[in-house]
Structure formats: structure tokens, C-alpha cells
N, C-alpha and C. Protein backbone atom coordinates (compact mmCIF):
# COMPACT_ATOMS: atom_id res chain seq x y z
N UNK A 1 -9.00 -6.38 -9.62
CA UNK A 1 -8.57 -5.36 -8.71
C UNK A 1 -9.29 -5.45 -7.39
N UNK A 2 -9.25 -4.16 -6.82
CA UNK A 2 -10.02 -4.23 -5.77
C UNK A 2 -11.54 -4.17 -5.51
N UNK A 3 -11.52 -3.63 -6.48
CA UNK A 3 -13.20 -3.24 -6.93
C UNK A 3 -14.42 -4.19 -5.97
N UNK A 4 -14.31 -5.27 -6.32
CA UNK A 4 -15.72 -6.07 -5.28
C UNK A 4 -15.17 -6.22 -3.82
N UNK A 5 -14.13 -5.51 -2.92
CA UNK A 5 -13.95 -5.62 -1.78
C UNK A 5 -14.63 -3.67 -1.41
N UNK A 6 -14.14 -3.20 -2.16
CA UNK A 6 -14.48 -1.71 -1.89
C UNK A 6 -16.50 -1.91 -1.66
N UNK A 7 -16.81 -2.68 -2.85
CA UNK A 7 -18.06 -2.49 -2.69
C UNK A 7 -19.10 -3.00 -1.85
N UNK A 8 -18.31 -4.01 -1.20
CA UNK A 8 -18.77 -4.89 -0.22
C UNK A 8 -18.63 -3.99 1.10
N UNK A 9 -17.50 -3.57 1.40
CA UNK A 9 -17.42 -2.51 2.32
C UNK A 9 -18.44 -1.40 2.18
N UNK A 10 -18.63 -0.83 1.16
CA UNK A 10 -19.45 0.36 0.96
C UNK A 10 -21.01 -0.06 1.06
N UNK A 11 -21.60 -1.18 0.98
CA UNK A 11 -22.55 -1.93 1.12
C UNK A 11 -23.33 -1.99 2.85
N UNK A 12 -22.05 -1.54 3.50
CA UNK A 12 -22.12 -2.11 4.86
C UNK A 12 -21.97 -1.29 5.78
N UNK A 13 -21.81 0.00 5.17
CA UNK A 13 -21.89 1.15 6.24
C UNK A 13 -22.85 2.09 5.64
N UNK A 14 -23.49 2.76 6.72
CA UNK A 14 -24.21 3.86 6.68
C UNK A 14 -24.49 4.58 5.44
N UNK A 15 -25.22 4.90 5.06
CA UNK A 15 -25.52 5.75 3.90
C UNK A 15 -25.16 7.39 4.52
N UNK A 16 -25.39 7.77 5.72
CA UNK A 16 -24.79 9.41 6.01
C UNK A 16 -23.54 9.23 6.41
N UNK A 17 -22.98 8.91 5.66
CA UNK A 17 -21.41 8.69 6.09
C UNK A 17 -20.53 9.78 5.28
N UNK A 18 -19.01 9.91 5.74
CA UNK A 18 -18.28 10.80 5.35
C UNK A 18 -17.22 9.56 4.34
N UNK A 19 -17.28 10.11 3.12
CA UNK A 19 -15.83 9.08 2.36
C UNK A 19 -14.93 9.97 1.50
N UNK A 20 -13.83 9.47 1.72
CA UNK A 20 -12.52 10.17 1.04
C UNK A 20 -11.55 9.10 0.35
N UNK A 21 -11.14 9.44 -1.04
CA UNK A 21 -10.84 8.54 -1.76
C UNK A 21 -9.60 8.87 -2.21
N UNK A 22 -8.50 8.20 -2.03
CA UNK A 22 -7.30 8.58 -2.66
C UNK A 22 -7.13 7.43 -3.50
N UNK A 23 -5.98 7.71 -4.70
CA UNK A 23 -5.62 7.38 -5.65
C UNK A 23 -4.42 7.31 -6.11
N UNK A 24 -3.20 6.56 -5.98
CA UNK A 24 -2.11 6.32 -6.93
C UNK A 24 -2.22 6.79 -8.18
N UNK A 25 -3.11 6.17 -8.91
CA UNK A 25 -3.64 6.40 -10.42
C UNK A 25 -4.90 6.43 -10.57
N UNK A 26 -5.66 7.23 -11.85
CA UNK A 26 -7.13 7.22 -12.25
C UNK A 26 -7.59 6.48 -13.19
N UNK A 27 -7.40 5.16 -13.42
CA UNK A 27 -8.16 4.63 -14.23
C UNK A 27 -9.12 4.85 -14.09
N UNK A 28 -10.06 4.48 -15.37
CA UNK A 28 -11.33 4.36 -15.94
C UNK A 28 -12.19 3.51 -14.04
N UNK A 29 -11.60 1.89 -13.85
CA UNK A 29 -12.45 1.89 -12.89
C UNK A 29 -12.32 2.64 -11.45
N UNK A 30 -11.51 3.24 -11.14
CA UNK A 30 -11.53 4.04 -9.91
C UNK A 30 -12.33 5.38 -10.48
N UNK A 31 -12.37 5.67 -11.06
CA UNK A 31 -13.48 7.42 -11.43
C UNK A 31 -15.04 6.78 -11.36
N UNK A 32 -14.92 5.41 -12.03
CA UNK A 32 -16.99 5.03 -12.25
C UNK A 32 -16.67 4.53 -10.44
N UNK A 33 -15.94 4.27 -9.68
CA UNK A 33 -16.05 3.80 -8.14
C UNK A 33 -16.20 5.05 -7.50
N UNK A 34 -15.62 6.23 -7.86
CA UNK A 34 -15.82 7.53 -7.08
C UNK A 34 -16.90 7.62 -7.39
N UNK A 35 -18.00 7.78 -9.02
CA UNK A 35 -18.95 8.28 -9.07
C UNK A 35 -19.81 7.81 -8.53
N UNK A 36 -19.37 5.97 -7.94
CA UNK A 36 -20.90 5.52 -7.61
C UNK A 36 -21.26 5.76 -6.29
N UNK A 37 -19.81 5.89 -5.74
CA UNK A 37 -20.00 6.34 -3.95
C UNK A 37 -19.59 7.76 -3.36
N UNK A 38 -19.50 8.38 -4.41
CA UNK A 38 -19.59 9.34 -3.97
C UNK A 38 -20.28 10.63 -4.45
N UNK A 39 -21.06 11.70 -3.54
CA UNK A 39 -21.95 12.72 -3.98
C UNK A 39 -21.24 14.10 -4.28
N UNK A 40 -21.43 14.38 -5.36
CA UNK A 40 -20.77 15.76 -5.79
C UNK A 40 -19.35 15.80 -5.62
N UNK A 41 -18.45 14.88 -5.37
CA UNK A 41 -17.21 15.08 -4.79
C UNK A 41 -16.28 15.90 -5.38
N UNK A 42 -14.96 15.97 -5.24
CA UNK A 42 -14.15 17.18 -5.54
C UNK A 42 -12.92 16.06 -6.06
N UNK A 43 -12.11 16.66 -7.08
CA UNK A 43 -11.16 15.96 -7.53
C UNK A 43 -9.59 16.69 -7.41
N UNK A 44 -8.63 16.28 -6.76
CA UNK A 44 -7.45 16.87 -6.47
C UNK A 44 -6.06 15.99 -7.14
N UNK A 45 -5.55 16.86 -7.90
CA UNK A 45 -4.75 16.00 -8.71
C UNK A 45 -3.37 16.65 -8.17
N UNK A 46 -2.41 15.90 -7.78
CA UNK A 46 -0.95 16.10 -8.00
C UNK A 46 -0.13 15.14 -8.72
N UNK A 47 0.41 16.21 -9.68
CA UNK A 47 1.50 15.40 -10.96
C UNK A 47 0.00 15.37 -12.31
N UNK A 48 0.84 14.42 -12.76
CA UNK A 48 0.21 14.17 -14.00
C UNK A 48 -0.87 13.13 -13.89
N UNK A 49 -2.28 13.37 -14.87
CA UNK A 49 -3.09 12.42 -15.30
C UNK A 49 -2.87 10.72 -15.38
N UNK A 50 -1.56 11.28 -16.10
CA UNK A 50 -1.67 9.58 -17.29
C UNK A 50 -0.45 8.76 -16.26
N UNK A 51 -0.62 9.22 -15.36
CA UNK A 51 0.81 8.35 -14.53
C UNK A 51 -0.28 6.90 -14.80
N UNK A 52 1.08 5.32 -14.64
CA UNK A 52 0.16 4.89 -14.44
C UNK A 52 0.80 3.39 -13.38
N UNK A 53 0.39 2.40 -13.11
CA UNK A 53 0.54 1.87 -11.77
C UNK A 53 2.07 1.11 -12.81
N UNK A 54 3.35 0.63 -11.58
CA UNK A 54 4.13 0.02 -12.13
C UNK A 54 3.53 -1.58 -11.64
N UNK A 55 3.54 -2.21 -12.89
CA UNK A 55 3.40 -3.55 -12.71
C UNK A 55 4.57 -4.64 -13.24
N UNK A 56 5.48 -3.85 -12.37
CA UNK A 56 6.74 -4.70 -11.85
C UNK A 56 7.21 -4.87 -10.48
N UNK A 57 6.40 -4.50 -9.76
CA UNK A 57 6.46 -4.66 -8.26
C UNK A 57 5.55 -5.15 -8.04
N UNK A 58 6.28 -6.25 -7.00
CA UNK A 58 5.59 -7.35 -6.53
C UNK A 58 5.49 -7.16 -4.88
N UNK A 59 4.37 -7.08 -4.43
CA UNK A 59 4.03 -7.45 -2.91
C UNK A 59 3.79 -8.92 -2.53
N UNK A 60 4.28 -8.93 -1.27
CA UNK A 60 4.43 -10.09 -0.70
C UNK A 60 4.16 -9.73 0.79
N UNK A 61 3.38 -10.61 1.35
CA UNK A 61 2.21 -10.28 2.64
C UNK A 61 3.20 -11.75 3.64
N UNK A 62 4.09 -11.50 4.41
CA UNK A 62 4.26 -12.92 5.34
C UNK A 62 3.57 -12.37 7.16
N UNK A 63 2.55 -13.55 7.38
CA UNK A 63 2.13 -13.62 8.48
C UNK A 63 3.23 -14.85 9.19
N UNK A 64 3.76 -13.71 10.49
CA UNK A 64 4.58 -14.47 10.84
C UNK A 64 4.66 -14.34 12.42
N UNK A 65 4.73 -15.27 13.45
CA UNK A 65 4.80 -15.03 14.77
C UNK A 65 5.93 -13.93 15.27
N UNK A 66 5.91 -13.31 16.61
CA UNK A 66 6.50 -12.32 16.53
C UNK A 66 7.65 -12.17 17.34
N UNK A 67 7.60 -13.60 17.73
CA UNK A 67 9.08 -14.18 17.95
C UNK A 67 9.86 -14.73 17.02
N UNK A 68 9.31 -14.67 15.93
CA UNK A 68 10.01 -15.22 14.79
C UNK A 68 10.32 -13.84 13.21
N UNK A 69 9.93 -12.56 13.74
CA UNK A 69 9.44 -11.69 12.88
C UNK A 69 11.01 -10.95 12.25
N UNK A 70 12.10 -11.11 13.61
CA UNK A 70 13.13 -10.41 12.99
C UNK A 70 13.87 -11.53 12.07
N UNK A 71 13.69 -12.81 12.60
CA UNK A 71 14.78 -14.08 11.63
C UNK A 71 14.22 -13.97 10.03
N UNK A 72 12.60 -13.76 10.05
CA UNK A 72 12.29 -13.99 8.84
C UNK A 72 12.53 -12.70 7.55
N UNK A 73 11.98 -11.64 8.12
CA UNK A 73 12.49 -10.14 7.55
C UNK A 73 14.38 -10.66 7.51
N UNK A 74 15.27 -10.85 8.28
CA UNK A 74 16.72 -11.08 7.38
C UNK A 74 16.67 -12.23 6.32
N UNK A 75 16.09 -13.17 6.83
CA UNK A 75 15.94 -14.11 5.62
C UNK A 75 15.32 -13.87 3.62
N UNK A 76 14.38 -12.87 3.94
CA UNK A 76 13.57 -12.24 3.20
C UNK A 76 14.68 -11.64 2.31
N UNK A 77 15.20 -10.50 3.31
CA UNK A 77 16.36 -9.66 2.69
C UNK A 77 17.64 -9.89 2.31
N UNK A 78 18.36 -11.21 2.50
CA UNK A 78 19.28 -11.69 2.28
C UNK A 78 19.03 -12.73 0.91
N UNK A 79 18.12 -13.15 1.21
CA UNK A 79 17.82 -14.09 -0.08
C UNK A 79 17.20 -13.27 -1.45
N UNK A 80 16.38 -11.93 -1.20
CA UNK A 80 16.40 -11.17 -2.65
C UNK A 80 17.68 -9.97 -2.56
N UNK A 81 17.54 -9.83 -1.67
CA UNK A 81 19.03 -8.31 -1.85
C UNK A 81 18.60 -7.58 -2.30
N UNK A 82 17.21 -6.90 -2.25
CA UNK A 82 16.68 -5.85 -2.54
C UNK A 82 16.18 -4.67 -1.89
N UNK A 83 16.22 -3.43 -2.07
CA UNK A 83 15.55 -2.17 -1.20
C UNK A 83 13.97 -2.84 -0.72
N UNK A 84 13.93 -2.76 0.78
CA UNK A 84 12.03 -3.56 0.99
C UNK A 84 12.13 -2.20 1.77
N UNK A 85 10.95 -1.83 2.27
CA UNK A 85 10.13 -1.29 3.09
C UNK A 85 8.76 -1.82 4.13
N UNK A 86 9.40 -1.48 5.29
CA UNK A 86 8.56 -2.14 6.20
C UNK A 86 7.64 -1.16 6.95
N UNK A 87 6.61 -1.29 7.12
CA UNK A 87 5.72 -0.69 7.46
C UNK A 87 5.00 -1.14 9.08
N UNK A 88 5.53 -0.40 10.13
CA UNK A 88 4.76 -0.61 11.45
C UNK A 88 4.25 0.67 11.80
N UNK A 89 3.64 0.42 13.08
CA UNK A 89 2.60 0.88 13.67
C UNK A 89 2.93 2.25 14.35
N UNK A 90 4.17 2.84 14.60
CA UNK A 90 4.34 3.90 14.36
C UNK A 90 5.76 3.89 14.83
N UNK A 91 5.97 5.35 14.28
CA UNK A 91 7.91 5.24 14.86
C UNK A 91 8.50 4.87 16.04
N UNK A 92 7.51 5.50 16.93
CA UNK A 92 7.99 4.72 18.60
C UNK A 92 8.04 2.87 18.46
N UNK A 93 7.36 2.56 17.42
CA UNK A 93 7.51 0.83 17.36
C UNK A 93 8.77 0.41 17.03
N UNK A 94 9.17 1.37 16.08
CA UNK A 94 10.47 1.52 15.34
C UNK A 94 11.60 0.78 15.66
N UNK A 95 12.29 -0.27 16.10
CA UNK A 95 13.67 0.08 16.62
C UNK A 95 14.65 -0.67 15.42
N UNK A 96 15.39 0.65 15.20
CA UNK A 96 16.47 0.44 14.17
C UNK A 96 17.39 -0.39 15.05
N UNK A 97 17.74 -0.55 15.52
CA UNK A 97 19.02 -1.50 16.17
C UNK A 97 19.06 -2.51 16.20
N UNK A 98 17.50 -3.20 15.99
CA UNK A 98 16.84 -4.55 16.14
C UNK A 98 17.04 -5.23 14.80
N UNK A 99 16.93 -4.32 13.73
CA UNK A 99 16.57 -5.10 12.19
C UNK A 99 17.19 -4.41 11.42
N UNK A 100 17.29 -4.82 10.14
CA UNK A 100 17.49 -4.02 8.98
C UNK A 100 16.82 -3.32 8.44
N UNK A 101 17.46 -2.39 7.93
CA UNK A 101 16.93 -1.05 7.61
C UNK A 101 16.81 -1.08 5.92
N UNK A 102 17.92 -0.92 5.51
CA UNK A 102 18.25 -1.11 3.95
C UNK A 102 19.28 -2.05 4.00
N UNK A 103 19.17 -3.15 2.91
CA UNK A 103 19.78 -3.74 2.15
C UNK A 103 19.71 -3.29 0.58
N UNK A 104 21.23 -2.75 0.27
CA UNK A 104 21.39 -1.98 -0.82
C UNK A 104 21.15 -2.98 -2.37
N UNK A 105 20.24 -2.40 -3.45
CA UNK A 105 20.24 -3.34 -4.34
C UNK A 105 21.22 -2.98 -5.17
N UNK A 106 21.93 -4.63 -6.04
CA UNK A 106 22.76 -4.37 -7.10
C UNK A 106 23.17 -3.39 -7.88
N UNK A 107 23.87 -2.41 -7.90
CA UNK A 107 24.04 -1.19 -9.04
C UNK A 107 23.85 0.01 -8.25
N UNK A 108 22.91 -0.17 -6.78
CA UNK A 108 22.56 1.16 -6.40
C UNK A 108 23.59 1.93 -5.35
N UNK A 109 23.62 2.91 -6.14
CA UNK A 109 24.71 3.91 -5.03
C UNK A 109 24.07 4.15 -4.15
């Protein structure tokens, strides 16, 4: 997991520092990672305990020039035909007119 990048980070800043920890899910190693970095902290749960991560989704990271960023995102999406989500830098970056938005997957209304 992530575990030896968190700690390497936490290694490297300040000891009077402010940290806030969110969570998808609580496994066993994210609670001993809260306890080790963090003092007295507070625990806030929405939904259920036992949710737990789906490990059927797959991420995929393409570093790609940014003259080349809209050919490859259709390529991406045409060749799986699946719902993706793209993530920029804020909505004003946004432009729907430029790219695809959704490509609908098989079966989905």
C-alpha cells in the first residue's frame, strides 16, 4: 500500500505540525498509521465500518504532452468504452466542448 510513502513524508516535516487524515476505508493498517501520527485525534465516520476498498478498479496514470492530451484521452475512451473520470485543476480548466465527457458503458442506461 501506501504505507512507506506516508511515512517518509511524515518523517520530513515538522513535528508542530497540523495533520488530517481521511479514509475511503479503515483497515487495520490505516488506524496503527493514524495512531502513530497522530495525537489524541478524533474519529468521524460516515456510512458503515466494514465498507471495504473495491479491488476491481483499476487506475491508470498516462503522462502525456499537452498537445497531445485530447487525442490520447479519445483513444483511451474509445478503445475501453468505459465510464472514466478526469480530474483537472479546476472547473474554469474545464472545457466540455473540447473532450469527452462520458462514454456510456455496455448495459448502462
Amino acid at each position: 500500500g501506501f504505507e512507506p510513502q506516508i511515512r517518509k513524508i511524515m518523517s520530513q516535516i515538522r513535528p508542530d505540525r497540523q495533520v488530517l487524515m481521511w479514509s475511503a476505508t479503515w483497515p487495520r493498517e490505516v488506524q496503527k498509521l493514524a495512531e502513530d501520527f497522530l495525537e489524541s485525534y478524533i474519529q468521524i465516520n460516515v456510512g458503515s465500518l466494514t465498507l471495504s476498498a473495491n479491488h476491481n478498479i483499476q487506475q491508470v496514470v498516462k503522462c502525456v504532452r499537452n498537445t497531445r492530451k485530447t487525442t490520447n484521452c479519445l483513444v483511451c475512451f474509445t478503445n475501453n468504452f468505459i465510464i472514466k473520470i478526469r480530474f483537472v485543476n479546476s472547473q474554469s480548466s474545464f472545457s466540455g466542448t473540447s473532450s469527452v465527457q462520458i462514454i456510456p458503458s455496455p448495459g448502462l442506461i
